[in-house]
PDB file of N, CA and C in Angstrom:
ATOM      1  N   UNK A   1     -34.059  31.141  99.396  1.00  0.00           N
ATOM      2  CA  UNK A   1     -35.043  31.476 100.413  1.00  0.00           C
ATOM      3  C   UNK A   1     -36.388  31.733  99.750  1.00  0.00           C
ATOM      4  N   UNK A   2     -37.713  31.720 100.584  1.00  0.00           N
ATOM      5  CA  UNK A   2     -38.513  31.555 100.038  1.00  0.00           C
ATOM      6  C   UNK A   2     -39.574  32.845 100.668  1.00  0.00           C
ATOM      7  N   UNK A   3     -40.142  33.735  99.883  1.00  0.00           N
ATOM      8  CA  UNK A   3     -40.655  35.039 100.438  1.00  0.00           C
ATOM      9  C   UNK A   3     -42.487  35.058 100.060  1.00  0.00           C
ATOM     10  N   UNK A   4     -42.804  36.099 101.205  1.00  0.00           N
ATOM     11  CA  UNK A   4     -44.146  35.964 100.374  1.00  0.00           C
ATOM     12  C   UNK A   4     -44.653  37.736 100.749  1.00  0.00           C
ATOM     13  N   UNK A   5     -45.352  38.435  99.598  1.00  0.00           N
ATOM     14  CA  UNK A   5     -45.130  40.138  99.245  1.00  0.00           C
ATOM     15  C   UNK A   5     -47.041  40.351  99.752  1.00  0.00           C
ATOM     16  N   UNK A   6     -46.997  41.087 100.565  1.00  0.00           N
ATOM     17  CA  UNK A   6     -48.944  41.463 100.347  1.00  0.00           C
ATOM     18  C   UNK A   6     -48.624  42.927 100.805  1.00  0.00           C
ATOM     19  N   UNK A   7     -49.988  43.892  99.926  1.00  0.00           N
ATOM     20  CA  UNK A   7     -50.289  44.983  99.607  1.00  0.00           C
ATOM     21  C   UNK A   7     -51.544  44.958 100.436  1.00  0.00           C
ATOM     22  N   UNK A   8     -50.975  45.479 102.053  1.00  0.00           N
ATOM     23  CA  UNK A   8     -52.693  45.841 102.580  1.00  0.00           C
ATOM     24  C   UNK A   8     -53.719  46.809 102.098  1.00  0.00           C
ATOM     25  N   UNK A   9     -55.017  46.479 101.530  1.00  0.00           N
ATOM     26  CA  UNK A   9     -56.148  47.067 101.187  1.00  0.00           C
ATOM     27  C   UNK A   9     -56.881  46.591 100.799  1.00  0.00           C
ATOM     28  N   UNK A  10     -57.863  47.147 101.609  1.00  0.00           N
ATOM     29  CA  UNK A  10     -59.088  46.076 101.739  1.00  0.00           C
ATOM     30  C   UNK A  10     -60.302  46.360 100.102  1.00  0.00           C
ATOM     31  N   UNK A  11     -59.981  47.198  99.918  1.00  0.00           N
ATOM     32  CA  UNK A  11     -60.663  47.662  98.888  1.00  0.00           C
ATOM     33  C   UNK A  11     -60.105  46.889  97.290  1.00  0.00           C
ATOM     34  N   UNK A  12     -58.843  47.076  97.426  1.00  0.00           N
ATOM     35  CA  UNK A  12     -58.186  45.970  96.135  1.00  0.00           C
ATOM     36  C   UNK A  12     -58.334  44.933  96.087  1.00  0.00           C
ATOM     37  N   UNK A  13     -58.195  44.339  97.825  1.00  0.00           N
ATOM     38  CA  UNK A  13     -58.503  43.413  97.781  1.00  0.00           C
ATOM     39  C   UNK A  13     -59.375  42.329  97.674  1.00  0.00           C
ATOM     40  N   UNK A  14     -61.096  43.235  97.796  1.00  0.00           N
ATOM     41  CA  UNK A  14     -62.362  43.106  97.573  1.00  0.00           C
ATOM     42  C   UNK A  14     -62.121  42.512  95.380  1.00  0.00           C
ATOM     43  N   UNK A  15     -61.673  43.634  95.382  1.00  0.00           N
ATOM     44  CA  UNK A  15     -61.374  43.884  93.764  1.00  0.00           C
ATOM     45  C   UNK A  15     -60.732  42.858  93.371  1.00  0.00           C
ATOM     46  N   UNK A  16     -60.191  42.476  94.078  1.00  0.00           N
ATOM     47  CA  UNK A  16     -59.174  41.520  93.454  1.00  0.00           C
ATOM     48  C   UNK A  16     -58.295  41.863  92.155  1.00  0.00           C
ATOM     49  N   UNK A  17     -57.726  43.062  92.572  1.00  0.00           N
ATOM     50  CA  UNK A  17     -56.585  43.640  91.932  1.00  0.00           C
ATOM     51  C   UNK A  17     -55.407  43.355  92.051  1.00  0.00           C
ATOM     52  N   UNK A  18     -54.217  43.794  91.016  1.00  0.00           N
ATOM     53  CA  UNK A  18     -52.961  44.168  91.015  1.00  0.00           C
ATOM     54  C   UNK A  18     -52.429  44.511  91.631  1.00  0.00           C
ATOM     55  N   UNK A  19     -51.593  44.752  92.693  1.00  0.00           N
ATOM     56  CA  UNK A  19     -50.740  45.288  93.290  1.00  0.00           C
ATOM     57  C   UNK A  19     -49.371  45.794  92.514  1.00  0.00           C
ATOM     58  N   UNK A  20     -49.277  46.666  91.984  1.00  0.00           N
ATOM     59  CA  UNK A  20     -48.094  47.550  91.391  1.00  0.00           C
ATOM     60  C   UNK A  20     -47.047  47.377  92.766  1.00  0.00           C
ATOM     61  N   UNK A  21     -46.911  47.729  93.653  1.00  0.00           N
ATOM     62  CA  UNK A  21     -45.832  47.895  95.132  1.00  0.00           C
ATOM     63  C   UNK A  21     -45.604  46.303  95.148  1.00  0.00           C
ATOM     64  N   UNK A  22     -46.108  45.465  95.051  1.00  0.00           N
ATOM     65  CA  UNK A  22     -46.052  44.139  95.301  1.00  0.00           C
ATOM     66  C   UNK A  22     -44.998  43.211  94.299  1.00  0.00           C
ATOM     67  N   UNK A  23     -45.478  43.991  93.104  1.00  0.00           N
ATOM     68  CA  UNK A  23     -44.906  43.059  91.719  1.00  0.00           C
ATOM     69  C   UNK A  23     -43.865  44.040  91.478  1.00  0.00           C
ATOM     70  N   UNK A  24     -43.645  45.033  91.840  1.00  0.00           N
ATOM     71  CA  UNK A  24     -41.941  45.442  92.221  1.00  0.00           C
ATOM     72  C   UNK A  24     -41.229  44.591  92.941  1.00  0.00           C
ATOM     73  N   UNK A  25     -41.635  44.551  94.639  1.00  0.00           N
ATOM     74  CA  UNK A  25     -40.740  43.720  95.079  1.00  0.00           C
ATOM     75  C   UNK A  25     -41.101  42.336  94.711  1.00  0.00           C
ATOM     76  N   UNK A  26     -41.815  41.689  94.531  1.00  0.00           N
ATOM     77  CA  UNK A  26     -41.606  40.472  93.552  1.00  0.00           C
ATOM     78  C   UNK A  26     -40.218  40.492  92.376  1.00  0.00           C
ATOM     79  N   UNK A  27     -40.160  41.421  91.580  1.00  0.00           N
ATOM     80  CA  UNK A  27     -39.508  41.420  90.647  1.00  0.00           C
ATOM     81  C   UNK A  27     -37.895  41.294  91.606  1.00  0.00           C
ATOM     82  N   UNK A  28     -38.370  42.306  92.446  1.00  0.00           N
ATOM     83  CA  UNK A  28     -36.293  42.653  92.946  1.00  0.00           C
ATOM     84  C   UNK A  28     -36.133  41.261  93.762  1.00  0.00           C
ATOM     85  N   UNK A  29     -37.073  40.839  94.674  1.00  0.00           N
ATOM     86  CA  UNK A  29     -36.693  39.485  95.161  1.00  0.00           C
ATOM     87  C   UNK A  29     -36.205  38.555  94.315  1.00  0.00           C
ATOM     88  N   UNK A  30     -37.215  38.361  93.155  1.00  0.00           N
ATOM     89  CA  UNK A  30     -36.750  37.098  92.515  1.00  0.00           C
ATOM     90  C   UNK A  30     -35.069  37.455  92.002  1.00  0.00           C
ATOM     91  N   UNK A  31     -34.703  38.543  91.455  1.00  0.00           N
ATOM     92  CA  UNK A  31     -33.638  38.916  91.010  1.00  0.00           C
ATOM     93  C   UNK A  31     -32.202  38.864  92.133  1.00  0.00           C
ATOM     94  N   UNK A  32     -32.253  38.822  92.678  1.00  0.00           N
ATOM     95  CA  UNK A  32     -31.522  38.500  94.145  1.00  0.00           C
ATOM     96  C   UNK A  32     -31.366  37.275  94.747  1.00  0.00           C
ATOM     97  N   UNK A  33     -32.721  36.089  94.114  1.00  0.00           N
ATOM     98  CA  UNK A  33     -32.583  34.793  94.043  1.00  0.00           C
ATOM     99  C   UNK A  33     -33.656  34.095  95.469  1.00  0.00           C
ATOM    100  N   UNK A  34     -34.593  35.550  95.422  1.00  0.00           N
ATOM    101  CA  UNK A  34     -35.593  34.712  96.559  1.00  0.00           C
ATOM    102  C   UNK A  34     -36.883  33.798  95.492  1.00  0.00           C
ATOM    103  N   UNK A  35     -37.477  32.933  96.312  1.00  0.00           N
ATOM    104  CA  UNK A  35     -38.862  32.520  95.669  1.00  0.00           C
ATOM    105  C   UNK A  35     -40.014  32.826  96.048  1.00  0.00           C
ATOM    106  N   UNK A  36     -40.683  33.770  95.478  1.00  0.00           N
ATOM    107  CA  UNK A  36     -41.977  33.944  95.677  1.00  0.00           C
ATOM    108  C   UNK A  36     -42.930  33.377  95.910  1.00  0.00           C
ATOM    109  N   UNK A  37     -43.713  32.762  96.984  1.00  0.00           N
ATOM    110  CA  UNK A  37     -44.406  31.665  96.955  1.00  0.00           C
ATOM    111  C   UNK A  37     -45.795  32.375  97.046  1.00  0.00           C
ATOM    112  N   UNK A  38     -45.777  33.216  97.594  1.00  0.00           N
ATOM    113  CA  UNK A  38     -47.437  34.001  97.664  1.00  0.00           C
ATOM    114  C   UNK A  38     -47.223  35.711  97.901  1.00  0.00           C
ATOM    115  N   UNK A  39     -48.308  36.223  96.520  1.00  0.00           N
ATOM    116  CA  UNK A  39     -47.975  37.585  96.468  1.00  0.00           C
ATOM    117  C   UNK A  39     -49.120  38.392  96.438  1.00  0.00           C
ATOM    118  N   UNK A  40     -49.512  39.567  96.990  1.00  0.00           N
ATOM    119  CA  UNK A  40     -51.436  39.921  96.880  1.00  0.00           C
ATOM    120  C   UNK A  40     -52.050  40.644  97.864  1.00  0.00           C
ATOM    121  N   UNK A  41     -53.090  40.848  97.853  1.00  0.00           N
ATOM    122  CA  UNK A  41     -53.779  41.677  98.369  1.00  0.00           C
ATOM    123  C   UNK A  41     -53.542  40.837 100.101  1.00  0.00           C
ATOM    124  N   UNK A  42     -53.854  41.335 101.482  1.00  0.00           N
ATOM    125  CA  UNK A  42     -55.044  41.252 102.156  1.00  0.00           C
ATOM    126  C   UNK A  42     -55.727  42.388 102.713  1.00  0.00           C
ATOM    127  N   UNK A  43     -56.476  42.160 103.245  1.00  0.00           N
ATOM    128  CA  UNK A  43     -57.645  43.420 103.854  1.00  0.00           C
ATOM    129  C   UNK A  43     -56.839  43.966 104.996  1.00  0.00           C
ATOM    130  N   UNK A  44     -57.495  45.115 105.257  1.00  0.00           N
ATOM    131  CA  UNK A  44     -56.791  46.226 105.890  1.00  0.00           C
ATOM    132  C   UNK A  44     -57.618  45.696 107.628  1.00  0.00           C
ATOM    133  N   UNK A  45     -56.829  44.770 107.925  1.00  0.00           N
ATOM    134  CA  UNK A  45     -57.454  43.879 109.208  1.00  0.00           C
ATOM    135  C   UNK A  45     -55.925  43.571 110.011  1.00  0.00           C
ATOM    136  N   UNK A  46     -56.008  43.882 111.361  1.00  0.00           N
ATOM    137  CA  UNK A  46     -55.072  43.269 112.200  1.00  0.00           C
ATOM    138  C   UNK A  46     -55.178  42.005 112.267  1.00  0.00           C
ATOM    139  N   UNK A  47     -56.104  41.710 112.627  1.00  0.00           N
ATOM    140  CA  UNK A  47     -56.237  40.319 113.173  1.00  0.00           C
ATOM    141  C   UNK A  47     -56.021  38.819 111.557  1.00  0.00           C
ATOM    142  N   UNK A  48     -56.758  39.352 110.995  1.00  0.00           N
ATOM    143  CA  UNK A  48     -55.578  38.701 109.541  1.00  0.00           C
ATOM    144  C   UNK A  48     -55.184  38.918 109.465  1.00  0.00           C
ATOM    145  N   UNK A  49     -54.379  39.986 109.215  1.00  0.00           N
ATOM    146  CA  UNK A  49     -53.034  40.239 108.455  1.00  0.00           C
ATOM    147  C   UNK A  49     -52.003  38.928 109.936  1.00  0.00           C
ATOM    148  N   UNK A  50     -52.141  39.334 110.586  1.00  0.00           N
ATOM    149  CA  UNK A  50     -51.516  38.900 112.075  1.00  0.00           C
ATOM    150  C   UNK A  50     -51.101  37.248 111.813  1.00  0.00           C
ATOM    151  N   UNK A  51     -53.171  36.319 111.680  1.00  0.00           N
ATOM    152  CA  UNK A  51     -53.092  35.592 111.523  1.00  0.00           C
ATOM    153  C   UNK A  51     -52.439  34.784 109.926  1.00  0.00           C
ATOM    154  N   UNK A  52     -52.176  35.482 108.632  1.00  0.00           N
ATOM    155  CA  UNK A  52     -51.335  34.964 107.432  1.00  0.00           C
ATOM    156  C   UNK A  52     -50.434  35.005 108.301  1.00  0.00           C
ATOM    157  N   UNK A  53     -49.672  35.748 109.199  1.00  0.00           N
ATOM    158  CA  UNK A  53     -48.416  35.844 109.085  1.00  0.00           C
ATOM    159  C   UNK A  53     -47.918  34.516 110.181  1.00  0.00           C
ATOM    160  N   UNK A  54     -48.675  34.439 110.965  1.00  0.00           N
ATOM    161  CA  UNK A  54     -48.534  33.478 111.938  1.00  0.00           C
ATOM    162  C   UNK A  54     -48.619  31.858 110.963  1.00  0.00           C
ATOM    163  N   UNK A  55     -49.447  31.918 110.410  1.00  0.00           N
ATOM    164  CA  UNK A  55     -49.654  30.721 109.639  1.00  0.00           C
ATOM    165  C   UNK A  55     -48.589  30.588 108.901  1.00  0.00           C
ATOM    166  N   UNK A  56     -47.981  31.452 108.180  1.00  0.00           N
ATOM    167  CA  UNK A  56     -46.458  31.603 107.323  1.00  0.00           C
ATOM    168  C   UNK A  56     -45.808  30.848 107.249  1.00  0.00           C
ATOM    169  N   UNK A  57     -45.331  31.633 109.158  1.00  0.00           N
ATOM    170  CA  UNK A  57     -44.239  31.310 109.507  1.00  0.00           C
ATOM    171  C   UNK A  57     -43.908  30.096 110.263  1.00  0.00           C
ATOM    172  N   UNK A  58     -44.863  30.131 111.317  1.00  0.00           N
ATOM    173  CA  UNK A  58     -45.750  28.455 111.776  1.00  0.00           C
ATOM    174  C   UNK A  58     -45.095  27.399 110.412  1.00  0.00           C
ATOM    175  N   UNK A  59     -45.730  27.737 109.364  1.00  0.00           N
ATOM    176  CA  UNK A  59     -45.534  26.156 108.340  1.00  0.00           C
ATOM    177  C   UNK A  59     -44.210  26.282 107.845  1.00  0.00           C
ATOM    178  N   UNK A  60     -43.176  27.381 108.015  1.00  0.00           N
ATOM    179  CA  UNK A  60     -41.910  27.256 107.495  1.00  0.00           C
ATOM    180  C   UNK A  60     -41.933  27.267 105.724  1.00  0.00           C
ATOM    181  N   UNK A  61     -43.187  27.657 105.301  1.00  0.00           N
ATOM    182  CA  UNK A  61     -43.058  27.773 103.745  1.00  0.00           C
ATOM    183  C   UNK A  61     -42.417  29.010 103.242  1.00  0.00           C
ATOM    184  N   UNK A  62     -42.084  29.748 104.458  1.00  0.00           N
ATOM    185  CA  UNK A  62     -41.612  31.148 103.663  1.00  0.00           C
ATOM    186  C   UNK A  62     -40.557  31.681 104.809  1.00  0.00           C
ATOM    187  N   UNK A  63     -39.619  32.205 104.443  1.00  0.00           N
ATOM    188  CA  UNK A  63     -38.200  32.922 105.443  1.00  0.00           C
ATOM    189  C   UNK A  63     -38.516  34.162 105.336  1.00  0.00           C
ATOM    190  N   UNK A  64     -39.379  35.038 104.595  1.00  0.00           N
ATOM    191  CA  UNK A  64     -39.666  35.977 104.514  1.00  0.00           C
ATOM    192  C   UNK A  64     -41.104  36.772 103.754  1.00  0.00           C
ATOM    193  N   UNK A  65     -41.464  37.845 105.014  1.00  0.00           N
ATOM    194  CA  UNK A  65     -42.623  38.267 104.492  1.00  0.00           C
ATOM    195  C   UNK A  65     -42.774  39.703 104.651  1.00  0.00           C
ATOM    196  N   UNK A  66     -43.081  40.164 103.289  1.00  0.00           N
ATOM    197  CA  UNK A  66     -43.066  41.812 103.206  1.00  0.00           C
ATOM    198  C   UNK A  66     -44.469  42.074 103.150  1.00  0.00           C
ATOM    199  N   UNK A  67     -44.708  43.018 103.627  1.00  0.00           N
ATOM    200  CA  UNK A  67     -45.790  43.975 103.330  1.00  0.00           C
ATOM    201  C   UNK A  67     -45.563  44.957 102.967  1.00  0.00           C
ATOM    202  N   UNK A  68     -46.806  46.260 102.509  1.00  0.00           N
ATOM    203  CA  UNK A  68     -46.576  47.449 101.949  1.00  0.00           C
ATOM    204  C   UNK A  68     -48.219  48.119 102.403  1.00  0.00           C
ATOM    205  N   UNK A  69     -48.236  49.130 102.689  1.00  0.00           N
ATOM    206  CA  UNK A  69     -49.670  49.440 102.780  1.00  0.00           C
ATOM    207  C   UNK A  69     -49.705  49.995 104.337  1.00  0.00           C
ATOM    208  N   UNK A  70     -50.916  50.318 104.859  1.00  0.00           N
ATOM    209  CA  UNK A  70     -51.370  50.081 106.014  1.00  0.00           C
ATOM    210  C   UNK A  70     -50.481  50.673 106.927  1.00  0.00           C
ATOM    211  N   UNK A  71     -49.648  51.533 107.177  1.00  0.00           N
ATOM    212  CA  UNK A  71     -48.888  52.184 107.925  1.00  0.00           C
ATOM    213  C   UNK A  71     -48.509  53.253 108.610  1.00  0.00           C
ATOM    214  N   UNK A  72     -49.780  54.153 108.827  1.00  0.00           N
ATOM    215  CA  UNK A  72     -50.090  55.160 108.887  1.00  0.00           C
ATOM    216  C   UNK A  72     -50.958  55.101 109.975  1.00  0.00           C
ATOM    217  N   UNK A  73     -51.456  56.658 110.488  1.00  0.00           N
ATOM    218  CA  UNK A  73     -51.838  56.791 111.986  1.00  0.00           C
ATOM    219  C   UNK A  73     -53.699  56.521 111.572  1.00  0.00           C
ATOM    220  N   UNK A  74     -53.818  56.299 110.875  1.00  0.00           N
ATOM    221  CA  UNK A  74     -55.555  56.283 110.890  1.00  0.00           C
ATOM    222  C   UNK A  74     -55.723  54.839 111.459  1.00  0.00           C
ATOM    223  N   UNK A  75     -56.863  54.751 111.691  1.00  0.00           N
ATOM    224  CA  UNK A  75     -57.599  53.490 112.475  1.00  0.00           C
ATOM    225  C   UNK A  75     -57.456  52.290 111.754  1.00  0.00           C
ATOM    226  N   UNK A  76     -57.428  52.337 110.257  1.00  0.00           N
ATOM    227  CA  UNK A  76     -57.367  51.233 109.434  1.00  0.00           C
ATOM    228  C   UNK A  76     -56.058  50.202 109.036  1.00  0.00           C
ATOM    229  N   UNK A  77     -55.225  51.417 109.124  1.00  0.00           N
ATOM    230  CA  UNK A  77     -53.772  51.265 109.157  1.00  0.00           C
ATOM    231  C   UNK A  77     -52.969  50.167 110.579  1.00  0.00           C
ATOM    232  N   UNK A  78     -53.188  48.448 110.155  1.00  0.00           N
ATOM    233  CA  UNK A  78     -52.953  47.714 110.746  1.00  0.00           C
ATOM    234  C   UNK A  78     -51.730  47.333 110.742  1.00  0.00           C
ATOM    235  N   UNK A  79     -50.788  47.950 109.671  1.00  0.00           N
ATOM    236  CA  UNK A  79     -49.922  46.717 109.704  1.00  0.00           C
ATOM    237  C   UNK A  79     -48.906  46.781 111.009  1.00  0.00           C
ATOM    238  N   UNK A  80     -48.468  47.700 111.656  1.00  0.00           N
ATOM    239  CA  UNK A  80     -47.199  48.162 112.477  1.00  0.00           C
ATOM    240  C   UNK A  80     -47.981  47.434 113.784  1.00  0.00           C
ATOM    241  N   UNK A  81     -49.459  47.033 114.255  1.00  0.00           N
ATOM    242  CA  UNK A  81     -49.870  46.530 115.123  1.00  0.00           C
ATOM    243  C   UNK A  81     -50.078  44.838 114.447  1.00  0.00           C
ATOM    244  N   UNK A  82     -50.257  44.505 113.408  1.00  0.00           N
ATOM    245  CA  UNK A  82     -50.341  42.769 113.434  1.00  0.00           C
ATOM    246  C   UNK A  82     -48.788  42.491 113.608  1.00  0.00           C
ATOM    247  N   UNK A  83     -48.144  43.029 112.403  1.00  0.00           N
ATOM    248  CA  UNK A  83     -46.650  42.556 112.903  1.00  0.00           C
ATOM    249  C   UNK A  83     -46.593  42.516 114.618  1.00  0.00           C
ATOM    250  N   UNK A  84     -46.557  43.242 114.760  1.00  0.00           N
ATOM    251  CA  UNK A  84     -46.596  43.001 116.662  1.00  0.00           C
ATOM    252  C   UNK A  84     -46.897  42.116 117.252  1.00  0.00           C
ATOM    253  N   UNK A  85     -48.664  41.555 116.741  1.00  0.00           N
ATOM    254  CA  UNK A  85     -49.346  40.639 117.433  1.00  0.00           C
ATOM    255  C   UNK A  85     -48.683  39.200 116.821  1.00  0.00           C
ATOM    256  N   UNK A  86     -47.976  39.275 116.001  1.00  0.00           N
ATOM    257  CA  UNK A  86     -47.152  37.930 115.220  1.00  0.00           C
ATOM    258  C   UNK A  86     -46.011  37.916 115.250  1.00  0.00           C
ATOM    259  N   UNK A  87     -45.370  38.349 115.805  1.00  0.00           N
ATOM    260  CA  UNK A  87     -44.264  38.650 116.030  1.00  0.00           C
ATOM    261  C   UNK A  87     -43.414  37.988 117.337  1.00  0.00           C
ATOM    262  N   UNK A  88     -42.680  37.127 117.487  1.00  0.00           N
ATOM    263  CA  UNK A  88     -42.159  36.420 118.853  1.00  0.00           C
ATOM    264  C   UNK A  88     -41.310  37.395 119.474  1.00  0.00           C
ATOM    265  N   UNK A  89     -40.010  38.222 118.608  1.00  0.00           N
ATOM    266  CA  UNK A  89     -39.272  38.873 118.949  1.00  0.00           C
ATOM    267  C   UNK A  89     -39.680  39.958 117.930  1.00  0.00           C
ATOM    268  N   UNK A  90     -39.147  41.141 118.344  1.00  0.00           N
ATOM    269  CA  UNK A  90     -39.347  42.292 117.558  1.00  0.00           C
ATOM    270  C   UNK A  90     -37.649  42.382 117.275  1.00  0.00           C
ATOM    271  N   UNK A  91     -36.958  42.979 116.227  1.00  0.00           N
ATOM    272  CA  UNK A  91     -35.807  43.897 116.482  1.00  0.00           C
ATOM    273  C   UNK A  91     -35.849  45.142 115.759  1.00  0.00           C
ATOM    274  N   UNK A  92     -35.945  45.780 116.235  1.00  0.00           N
ATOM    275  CA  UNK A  92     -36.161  47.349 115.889  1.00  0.00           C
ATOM    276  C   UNK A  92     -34.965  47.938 114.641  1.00  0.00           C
ATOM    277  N   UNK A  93     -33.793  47.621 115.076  1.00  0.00           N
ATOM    278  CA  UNK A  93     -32.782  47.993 114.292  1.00  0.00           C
ATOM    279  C   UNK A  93     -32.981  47.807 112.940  1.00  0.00           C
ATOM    280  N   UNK A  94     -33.535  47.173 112.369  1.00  0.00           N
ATOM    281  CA  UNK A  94     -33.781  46.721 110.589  1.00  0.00           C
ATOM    282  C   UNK A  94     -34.499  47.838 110.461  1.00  0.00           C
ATOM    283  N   UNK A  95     -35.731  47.674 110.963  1.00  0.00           N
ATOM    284  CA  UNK A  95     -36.456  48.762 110.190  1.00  0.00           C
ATOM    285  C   UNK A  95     -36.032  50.409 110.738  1.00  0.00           C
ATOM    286  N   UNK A  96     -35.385  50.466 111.421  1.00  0.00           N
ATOM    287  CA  UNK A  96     -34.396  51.817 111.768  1.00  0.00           C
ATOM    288  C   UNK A  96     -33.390  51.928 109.868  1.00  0.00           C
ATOM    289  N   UNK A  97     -32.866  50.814 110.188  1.00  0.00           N
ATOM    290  CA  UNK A  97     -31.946  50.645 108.693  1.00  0.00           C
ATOM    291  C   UNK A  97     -32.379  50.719 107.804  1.00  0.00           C
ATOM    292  N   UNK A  98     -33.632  50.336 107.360  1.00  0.00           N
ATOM    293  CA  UNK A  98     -34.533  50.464 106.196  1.00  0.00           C
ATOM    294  C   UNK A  98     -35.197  52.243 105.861  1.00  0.00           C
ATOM    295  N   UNK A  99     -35.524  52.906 107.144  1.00  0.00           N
ATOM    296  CA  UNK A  99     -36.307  54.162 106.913  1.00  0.00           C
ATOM    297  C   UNK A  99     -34.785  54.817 106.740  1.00  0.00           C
ATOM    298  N   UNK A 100     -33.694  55.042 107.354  1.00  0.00           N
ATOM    299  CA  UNK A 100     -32.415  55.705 107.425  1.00  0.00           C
ATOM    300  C   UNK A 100     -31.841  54.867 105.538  1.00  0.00           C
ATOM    301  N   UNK A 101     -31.821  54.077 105.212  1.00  0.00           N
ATOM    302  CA  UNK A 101     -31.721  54.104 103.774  1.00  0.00           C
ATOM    303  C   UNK A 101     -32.469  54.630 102.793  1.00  0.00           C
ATOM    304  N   UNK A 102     -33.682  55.271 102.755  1.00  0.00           N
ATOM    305  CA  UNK A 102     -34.527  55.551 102.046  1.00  0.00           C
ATOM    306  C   UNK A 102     -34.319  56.778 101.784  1.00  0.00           C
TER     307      UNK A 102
END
């Protein structure tokens, strides 16, 4: 399968920095036998973040896409609303399974 990892912030991403959270799960994906096809910053934006993800998944280059970042109640904090806006079906239960494993 083929995955792709982004670290919302708009500020790194200006920078064009590293993502440490990113090149973790890079590392555990590949080790599990996914392919990384795109890994990195984007800006702390609904409406991109929304639109990568739509484009993604649209071209079938990737079965999977993580984010990290952006998740929190302040104004900037897009990601829990683009997933939404890109999203055909939601299922709630994973990420129930994911916070209850942690």
């Amino acid at each position: 399968m083929k995955a792709a990892i982004f670290a919302l912030d708009t500020g790194a991403y200006k920078a064009k920095a590293e993502s440490a959270a990113a090149s973790a799960l890079k590392r555990m994906l590949e080790q599990v036998g996914f392919e990384v096809k795109a890994a990195g910053f984007l800006p702390q934006d609904r409406e991109v973040v929304a639109s990568v993800m739509i484009h993604l998944a649209d071209s079938g280059s990737v079965q999977l896409i993580l984010t990290t970042g952006a998740v929190g109640y302040l104004e900037e904090d897009c990601a829990p609303d683009a997933l939404t806006d890109a999203a055909e079906r939601l299922l709630p239960g994973i990420p129930e399974a994911l916070r209850a494993f942690n």
